[in-house]
Protein backbone atom coordinates (compact mmCIF):
# COMPACT_ATOMS: atom_id res chain seq x y z
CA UNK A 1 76.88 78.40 67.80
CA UNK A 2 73.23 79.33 67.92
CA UNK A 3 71.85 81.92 70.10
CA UNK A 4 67.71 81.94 71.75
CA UNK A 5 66.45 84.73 73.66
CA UNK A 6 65.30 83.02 76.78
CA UNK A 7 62.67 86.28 78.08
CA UNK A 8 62.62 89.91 77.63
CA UNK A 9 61.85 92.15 80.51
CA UNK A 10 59.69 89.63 81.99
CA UNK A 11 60.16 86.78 84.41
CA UNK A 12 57.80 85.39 86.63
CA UNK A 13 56.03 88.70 86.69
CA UNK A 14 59.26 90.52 87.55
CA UNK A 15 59.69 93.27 85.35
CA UNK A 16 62.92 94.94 84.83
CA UNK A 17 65.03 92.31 84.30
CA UNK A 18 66.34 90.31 81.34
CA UNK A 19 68.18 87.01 81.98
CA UNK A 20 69.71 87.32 78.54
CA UNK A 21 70.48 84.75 75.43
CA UNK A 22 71.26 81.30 75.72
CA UNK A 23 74.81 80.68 74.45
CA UNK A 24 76.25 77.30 73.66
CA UNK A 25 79.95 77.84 74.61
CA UNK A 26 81.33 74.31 73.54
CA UNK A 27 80.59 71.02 70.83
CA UNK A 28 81.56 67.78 70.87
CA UNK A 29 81.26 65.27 73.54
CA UNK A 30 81.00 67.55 76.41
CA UNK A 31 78.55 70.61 76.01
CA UNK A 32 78.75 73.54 77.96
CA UNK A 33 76.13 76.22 77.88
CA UNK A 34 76.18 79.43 79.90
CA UNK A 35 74.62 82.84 78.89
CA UNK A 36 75.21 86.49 77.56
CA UNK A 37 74.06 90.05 79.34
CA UNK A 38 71.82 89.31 81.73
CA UNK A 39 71.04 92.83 83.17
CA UNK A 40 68.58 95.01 85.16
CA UNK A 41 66.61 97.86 83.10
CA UNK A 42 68.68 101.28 83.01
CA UNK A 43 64.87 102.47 84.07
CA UNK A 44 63.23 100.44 87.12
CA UNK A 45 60.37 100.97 89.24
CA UNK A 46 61.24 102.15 93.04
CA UNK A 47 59.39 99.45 94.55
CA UNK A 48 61.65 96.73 92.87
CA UNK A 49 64.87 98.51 93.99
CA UNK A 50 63.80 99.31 97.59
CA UNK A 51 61.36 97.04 100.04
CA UNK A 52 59.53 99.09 101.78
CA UNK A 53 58.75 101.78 99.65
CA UNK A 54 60.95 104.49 101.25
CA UNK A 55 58.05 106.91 99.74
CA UNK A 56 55.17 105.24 100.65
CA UNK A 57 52.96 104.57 97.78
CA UNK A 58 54.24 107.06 95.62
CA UNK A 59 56.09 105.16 92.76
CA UNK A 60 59.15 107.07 90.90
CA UNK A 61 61.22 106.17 88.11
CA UNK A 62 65.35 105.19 89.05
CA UNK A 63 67.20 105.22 86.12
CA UNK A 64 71.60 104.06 85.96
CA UNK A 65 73.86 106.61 87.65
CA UNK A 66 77.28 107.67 87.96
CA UNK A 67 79.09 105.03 89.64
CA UNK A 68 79.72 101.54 88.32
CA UNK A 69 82.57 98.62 89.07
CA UNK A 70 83.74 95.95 86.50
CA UNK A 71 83.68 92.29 88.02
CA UNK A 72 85.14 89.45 86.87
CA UNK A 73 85.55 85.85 88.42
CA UNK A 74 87.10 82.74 87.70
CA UNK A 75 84.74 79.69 87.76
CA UNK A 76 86.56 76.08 87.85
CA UNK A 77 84.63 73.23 87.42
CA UNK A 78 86.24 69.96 88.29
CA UNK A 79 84.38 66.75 88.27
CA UNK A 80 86.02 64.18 90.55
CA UNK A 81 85.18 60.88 91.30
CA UNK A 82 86.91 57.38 92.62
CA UNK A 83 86.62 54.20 90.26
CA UNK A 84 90.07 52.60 91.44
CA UNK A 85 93.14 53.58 89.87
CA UNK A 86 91.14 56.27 87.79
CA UNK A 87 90.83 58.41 90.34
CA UNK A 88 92.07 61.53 88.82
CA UNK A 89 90.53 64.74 87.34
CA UNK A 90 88.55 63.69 84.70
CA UNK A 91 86.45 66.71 83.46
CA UNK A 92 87.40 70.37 84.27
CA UNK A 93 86.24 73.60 82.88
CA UNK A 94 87.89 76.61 83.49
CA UNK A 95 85.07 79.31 82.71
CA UNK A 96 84.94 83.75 83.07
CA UNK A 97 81.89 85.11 85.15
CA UNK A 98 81.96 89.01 84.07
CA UNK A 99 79.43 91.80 85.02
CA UNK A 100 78.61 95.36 86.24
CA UNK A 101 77.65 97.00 88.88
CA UNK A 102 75.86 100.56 89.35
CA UNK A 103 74.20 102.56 91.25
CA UNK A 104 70.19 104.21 90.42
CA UNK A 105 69.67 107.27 90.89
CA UNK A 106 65.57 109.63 90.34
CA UNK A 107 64.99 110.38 86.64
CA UNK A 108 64.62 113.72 86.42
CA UNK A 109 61.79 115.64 85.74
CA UNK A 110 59.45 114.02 88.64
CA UNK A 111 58.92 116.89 90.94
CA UNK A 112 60.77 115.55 93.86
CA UNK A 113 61.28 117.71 97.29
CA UNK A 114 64.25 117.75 99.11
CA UNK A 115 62.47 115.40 101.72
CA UNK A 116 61.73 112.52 98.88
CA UNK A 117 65.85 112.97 98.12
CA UNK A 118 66.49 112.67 101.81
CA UNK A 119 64.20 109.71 102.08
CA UNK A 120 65.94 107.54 99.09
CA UNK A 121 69.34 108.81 100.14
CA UNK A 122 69.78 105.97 103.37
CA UNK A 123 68.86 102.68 100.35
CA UNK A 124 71.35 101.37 98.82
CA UNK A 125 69.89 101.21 95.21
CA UNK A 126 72.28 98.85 93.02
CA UNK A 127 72.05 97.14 90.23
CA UNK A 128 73.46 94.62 87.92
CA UNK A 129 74.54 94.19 84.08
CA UNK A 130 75.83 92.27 81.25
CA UNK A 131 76.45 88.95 83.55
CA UNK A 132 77.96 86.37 81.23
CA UNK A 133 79.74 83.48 81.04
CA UNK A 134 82.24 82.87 78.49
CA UNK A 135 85.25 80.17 78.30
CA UNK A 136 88.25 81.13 79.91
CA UNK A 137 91.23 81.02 77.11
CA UNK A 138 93.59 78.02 78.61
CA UNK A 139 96.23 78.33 76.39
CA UNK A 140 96.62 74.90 75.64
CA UNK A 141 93.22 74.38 73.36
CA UNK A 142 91.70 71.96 76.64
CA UNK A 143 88.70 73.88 77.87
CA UNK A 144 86.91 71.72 78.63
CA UNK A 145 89.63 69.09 79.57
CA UNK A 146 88.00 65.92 79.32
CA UNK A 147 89.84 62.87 80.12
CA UNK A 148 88.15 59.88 79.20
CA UNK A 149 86.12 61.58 76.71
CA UNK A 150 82.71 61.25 78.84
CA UNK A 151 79.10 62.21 77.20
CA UNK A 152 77.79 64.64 79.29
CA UNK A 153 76.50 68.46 79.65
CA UNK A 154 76.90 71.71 81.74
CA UNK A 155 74.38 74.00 81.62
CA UNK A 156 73.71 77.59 82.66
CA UNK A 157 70.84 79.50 82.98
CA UNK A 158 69.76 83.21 85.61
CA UNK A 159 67.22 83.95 87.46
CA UNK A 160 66.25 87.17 89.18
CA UNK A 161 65.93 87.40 92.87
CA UNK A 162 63.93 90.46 94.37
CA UNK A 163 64.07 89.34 98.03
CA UNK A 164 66.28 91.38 100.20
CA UNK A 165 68.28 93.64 97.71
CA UNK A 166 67.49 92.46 94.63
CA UNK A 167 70.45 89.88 92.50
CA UNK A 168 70.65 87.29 90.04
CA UNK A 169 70.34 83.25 90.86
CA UNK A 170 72.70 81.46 88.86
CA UNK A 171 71.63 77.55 88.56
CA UNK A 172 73.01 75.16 86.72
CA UNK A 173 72.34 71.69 85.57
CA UNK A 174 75.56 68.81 84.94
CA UNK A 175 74.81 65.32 83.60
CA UNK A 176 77.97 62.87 82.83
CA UNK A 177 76.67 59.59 81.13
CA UNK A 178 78.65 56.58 82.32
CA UNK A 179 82.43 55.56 80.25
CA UNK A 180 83.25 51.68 79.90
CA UNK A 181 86.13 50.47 77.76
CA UNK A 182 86.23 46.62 77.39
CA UNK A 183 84.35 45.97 80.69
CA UNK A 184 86.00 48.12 82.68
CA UNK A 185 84.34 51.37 84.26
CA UNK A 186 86.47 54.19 84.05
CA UNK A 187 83.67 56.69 85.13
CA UNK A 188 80.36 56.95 86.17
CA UNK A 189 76.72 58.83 85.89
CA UNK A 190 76.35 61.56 87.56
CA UNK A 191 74.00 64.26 87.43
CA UNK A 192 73.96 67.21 90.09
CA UNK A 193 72.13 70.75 90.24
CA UNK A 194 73.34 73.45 92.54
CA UNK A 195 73.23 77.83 92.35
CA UNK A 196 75.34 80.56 92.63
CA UNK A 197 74.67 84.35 93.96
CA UNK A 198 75.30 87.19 92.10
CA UNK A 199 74.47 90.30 94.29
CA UNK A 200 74.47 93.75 93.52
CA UNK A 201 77.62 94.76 96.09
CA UNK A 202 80.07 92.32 93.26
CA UNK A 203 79.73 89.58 95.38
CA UNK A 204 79.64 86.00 93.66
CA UNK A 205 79.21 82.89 96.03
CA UNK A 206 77.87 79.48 96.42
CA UNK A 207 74.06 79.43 97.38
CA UNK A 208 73.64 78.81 100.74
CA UNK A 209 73.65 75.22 101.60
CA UNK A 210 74.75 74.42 98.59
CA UNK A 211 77.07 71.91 99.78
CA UNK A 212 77.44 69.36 96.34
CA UNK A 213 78.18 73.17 94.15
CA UNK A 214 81.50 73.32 96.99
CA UNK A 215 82.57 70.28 96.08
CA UNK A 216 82.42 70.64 92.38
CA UNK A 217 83.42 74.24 91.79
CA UNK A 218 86.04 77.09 92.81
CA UNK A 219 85.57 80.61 92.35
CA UNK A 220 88.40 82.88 92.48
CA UNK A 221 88.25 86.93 92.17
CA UNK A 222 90.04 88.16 89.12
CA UNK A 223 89.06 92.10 88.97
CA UNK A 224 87.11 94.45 91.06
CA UNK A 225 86.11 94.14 94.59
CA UNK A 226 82.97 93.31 96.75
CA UNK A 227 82.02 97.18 97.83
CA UNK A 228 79.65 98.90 99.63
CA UNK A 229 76.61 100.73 97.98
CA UNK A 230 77.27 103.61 98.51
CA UNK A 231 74.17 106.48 97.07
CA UNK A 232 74.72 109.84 95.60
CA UNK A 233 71.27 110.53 96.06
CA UNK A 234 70.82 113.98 97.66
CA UNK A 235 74.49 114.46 98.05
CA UNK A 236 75.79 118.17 98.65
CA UNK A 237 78.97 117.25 96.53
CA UNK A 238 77.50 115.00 94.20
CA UNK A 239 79.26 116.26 90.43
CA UNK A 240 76.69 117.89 88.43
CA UNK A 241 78.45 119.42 86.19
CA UNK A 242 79.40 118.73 82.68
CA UNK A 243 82.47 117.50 81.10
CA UNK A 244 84.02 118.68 78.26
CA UNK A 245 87.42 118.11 76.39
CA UNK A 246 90.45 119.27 76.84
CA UNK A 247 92.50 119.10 73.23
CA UNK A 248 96.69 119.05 74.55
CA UNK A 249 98.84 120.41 72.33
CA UNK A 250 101.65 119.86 75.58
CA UNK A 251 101.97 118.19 78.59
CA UNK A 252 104.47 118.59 81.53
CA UNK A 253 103.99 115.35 83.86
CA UNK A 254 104.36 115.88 87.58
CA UNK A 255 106.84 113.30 89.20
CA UNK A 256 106.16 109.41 88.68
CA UNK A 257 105.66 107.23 92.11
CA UNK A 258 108.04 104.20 91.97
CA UNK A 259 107.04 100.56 92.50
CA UNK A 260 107.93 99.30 96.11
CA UNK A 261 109.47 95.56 96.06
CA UNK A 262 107.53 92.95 97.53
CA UNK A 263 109.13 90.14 100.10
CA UNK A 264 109.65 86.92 98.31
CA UNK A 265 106.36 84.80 97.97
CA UNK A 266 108.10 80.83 98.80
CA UNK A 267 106.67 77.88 97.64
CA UNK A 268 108.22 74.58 96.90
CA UNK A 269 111.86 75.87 96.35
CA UNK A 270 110.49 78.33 93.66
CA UNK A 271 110.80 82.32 95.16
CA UNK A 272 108.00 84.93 93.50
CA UNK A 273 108.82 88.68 93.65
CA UNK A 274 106.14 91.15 93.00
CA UNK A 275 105.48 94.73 93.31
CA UNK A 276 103.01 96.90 94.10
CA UNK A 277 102.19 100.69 95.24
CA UNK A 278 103.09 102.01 91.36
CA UNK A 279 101.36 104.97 90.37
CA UNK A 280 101.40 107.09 87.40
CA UNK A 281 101.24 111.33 87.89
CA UNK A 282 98.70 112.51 90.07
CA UNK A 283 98.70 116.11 88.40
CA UNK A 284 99.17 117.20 84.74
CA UNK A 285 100.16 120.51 83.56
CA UNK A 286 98.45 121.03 80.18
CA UNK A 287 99.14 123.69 77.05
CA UNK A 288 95.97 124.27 74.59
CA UNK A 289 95.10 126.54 71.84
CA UNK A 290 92.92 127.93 74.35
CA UNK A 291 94.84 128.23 77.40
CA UNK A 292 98.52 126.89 78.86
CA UNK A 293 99.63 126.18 82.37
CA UNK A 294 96.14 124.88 82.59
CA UNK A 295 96.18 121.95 85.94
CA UNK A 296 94.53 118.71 85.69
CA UNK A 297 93.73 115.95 88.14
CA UNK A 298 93.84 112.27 87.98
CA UNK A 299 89.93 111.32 88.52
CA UNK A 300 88.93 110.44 91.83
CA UNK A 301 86.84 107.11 90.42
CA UNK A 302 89.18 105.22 88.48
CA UNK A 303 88.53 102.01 86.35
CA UNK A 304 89.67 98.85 88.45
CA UNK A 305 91.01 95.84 86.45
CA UNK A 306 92.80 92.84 86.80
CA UNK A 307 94.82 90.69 84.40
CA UNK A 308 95.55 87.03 84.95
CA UNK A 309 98.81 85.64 83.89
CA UNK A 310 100.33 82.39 83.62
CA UNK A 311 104.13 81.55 83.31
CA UNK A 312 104.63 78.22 82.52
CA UNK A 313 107.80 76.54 81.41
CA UNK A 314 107.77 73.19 79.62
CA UNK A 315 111.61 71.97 79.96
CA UNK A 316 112.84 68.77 78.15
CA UNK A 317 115.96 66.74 78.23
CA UNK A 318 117.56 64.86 75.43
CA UNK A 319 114.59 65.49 73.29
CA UNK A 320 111.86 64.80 76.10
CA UNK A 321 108.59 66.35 76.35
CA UNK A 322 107.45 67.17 79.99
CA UNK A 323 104.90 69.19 80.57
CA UNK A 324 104.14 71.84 82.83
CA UNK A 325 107.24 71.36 85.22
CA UNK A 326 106.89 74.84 86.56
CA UNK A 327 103.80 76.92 86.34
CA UNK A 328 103.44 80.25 88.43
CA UNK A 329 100.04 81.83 88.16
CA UNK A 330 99.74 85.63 89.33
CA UNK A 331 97.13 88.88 88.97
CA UNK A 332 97.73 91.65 87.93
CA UNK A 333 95.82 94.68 89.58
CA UNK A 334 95.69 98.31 88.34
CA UNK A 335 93.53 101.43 88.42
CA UNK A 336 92.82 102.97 85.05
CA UNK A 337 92.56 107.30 85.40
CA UNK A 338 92.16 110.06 83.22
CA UNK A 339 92.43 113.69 84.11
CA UNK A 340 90.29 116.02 84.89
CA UNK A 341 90.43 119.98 85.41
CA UNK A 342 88.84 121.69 88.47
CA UNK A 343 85.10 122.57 87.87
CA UNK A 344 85.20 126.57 87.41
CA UNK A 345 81.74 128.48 88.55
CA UNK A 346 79.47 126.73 87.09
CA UNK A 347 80.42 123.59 87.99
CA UNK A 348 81.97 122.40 84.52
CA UNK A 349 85.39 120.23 84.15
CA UNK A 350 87.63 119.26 80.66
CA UNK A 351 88.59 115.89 80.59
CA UNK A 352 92.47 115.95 79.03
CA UNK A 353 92.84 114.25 75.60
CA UNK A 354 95.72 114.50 73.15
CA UNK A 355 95.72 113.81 69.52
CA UNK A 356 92.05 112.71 70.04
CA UNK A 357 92.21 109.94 72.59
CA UNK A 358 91.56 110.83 76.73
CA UNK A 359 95.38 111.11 78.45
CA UNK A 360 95.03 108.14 80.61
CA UNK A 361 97.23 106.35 83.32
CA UNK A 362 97.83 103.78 85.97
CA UNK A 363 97.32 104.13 89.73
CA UNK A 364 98.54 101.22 92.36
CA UNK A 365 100.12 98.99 89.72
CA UNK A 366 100.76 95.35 91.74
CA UNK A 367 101.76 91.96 90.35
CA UNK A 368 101.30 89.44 93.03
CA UNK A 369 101.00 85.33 93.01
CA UNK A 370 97.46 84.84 92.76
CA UNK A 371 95.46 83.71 95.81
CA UNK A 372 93.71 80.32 94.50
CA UNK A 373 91.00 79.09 96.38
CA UNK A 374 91.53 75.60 97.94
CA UNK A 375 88.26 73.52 98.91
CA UNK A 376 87.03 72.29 102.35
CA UNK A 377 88.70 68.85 103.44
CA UNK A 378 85.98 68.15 105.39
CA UNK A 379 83.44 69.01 101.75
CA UNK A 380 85.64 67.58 99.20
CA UNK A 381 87.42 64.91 101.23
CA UNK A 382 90.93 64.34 101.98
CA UNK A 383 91.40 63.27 97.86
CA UNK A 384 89.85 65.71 96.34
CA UNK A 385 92.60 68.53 97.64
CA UNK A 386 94.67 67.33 95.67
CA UNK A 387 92.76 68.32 92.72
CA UNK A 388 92.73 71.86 93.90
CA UNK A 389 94.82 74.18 91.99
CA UNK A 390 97.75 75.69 93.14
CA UNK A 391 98.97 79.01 92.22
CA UNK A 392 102.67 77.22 91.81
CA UNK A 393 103.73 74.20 90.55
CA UNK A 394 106.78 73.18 90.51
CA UNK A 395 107.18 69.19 89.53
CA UNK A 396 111.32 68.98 90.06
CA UNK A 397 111.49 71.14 93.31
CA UNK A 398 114.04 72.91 90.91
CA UNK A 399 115.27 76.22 92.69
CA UNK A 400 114.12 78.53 90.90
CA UNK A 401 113.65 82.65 91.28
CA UNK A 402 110.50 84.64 89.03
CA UNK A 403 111.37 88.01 89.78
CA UNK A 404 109.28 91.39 88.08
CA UNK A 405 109.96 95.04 88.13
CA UNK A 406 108.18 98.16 86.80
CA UNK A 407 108.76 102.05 85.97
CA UNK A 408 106.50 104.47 84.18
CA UNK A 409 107.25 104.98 80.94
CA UNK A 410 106.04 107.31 77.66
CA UNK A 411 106.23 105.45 74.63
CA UNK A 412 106.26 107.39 71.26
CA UNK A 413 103.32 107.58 69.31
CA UNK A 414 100.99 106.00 72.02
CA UNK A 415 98.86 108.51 74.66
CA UNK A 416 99.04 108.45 78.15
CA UNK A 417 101.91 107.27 80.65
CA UNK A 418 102.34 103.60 80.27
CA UNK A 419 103.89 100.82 82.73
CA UNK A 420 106.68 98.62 81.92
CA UNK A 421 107.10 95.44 83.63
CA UNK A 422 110.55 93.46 83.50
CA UNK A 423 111.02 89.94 84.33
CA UNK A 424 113.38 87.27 85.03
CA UNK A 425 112.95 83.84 85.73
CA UNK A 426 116.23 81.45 86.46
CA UNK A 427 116.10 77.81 87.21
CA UNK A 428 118.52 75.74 88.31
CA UNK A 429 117.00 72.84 86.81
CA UNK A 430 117.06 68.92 87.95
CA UNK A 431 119.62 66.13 87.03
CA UNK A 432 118.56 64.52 84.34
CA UNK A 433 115.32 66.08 84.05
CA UNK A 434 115.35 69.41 83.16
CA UNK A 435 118.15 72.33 81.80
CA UNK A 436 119.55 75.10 83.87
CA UNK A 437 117.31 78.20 82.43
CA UNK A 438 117.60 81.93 82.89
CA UNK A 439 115.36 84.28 80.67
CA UNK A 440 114.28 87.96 80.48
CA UNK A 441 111.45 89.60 79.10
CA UNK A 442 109.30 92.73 79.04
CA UNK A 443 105.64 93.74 79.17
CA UNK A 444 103.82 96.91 78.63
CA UNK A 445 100.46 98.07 80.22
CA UNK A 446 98.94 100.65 78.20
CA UNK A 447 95.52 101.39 76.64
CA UNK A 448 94.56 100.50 73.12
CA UNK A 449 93.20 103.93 70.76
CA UNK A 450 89.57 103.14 72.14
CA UNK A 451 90.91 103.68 75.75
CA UNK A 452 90.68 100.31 77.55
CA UNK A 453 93.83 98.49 78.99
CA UNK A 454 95.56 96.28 77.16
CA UNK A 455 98.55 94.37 78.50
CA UNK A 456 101.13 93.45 75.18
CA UNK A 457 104.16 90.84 75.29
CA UNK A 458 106.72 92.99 73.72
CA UNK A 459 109.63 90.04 72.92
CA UNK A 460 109.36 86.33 72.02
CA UNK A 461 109.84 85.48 75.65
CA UNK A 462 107.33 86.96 76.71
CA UNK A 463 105.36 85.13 74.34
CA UNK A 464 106.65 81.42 74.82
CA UNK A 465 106.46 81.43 78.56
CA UNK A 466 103.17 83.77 79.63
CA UNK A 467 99.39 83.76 78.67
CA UNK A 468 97.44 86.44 79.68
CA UNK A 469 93.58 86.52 80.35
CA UNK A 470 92.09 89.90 80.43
């Protein structure tokens, strides 16, 4: 799929921003195009961070700092439509919206006074990076699902916005050419524009009065949260110290926190049970070369992530193939730490590591039935709710239980204190259209040997009856 830079540091005499590369995300009959890494500058001008110039005319250099939250959101796009009896879904695309954001901080080495610090301290500087779009992995090889096989296109493109606190304008462009078999219409043209925000807080909504984008699209939070901006700027406890490693040759684990049940989440005769409040140790007591008996802390500014996972079981009777009679989707949320010593005098910490990746772990673990967003009766009409989706689905009212559990676990030959997640799902299935089914299975949340969180399916359970989007 080709790739075209669509500007470089420059748009519409903004500079400091790049609206990254055009990326065409689909072929065939329905195109979708979105784009890669849209971003502001590491290095911006004051001025375009902070309106008015909390320094007067005096212009500074900001440059990235310390604190930064991973975002991602799930975008649903859903054509609708009523010719007659074809009044169904008829396109959907079920799409990732990922970025950054950080805080900007003075770039040393400009001669600033305690008053300037005090001065850029009360703005909350913030900035955004690598905003994409990518296809969301269905798990069934139908993004986009496209019904009647329509001609048509969705396109993406960004924009930056410096009014206010400065974001990124998503717009995009859809165009459906109309279907006829034999005479009859079985969908129509259509062609629609609309915008989304993307501010620097992790906040991703409609434009306002956008009120055709509400009908057409959902977006539902998958990982991180909308936050304040908080600024180090001038901060007394601000960490200025370096970090160095910490090689573990041993390490004695203070006392795992277990997972606290959740109350059944009921829907349609099918029961959910979650967990949350799991947390791996909040101290470790470490043995170097150097030293033993040395303490370190879980960091205070953990990594926040969320998995998506969908359990779906396709039954059948007598050879039948029905699909989808149960679906469950749910999130799972976690907090990824490593450990850090106390800063001696001169303000330096070790970061622990053992047999040369950082010690890592989880803080408040929860796997809860995800909170889908339904649209507006009164935007998409009465019809088009039912189009919505629905974190359960369950097509035989069958009572049924999906019920999880988790401990904190060490695995051999793997670093850091992992989580393992049990399930069970048992269904008392429908006369004469689906079995009696009770199954068990087991995950594992762990990082990878570059560090990141990985979530693996550890029996052929697992595998048959969940997909996982990270």
């Amino acid at each position: 799929m080709a790739e075209a830079a669509i500007v470089l540091n420059t748009t519409a005499g903004l500079t400091g921003f790049v609206t990254g590369q055009a990326r065409g995300l689909t072929e065939g009959l329905f195109q979708v195009t979105a784009f890669n890494d849209a971003r502001f500058e590491k290095e911006m001008p004051l001025d375009m961070l902070a309106s008015p110039n909390p320094l007067g005319d005096r212009q500074i250099v900001m440059v990235r700092g310390s604190q930064s939250v991973d975002h991602v959101y799930w975008l649903r796009y859903l054509r609708r439509g009523k010719v007659g009896v074809t009044d169904r879904k008829r396109v959907c695309v079920e799409l990732l919206v990922r970025f950054t954001t950080f805080d900007y901080v003075p770039k040393a080495g400009q001669g600033l006074q305690p008053s300037d610090l005090n001065a850029l301290a009360d703005y909350p500087m913030w900035g955004i990076s690598g905003l994409s779009i990518s296809l969301m992995a269905t798990g069934r090889g139908r993004n986009p699902f496209n019904k009647f096989n329509e001609v048509g296109s969705l396109v993406f493109d960004t924009t930056p916005v410096t009014s206010g606190l400065p974001h990124f304008r998503i717009n995009y462009r859809v165009q459906h050419q109309a279907k006829t078999v034999m005479g009859a219409t079985l969908a129509l043209n259509h062609n629609d524009t609309g915008a989304f925000l993307v501010h620097s807080n992790g906040l991703l909504e409609i434009a306002p009065g956008e009120g055709r984008t509400e009908k057409h699209f959902r977006i539902t939070p998958l990982s991180g949260r909308v936050h304040n901006r908080p600024s180090l700027i001038g901060a007394a406890n601000a960490p200025a110290g370096q970090v160095s490693l910490l090689a573990a040759t041993r390490i004695t684990r203070s006392p795992w926190q277990a997972a606290h049940a959740l109350a059944a989440y009921e829907h349609d005769s099918l029961r959910v049970i979650g967990f949350d409040q799991l947390s791996g140790p909040d101290t470790l007591t470490v043995d170097s070369a150097a030293a033993n008996g040395v303490v370190a802390r879980a960091g205070q500014n953990g990594r926040q992530g969320a998995m998506r996972l969908e359990y779906i079981r396709n039954g059948a009777v007598l050879g039948s193939q029905v699909r989808t009679k149960i679906r469950v989707l749910l999130l799972l949320r976690y907090t990824l730490v490593h450990y850090f010593t106390d800063p001696d005098q001169a303000g330096k910490r070790q970061v622990v590591q053992q047999n040369g990746v950082r010690y890592a772990s989880f803080q408040d673990v929860s796997l809860t039935v995800l909170d889908t967003v339904a649209g507006d009766p009164l935007v998409v009409g009465e019809d088009g709710t039912k189009y919505d989706i629905k974190a359960i689905k369950n097509r035989f009212h069958e009572t049924s239980t999906l019920r999880f559990g988790a401990r904190v676990e060490e695995v051999n030959g793997q670093v850091g204190a992992q989580v393992k997640i049990a399930w069970r799902a048992q269904h008392a299935g429908a006369l004469g259209k689906s079995q009696s089914h009770d199954d068990t299975g087991d995950f594992r949340l762990g990082v990878d040997q570059s560090g990141n969180p990985v979530l693996r399916l550890l029996d052929e359970d697992s595998n048959k009856y969940f997909t996982v989007t990270a």
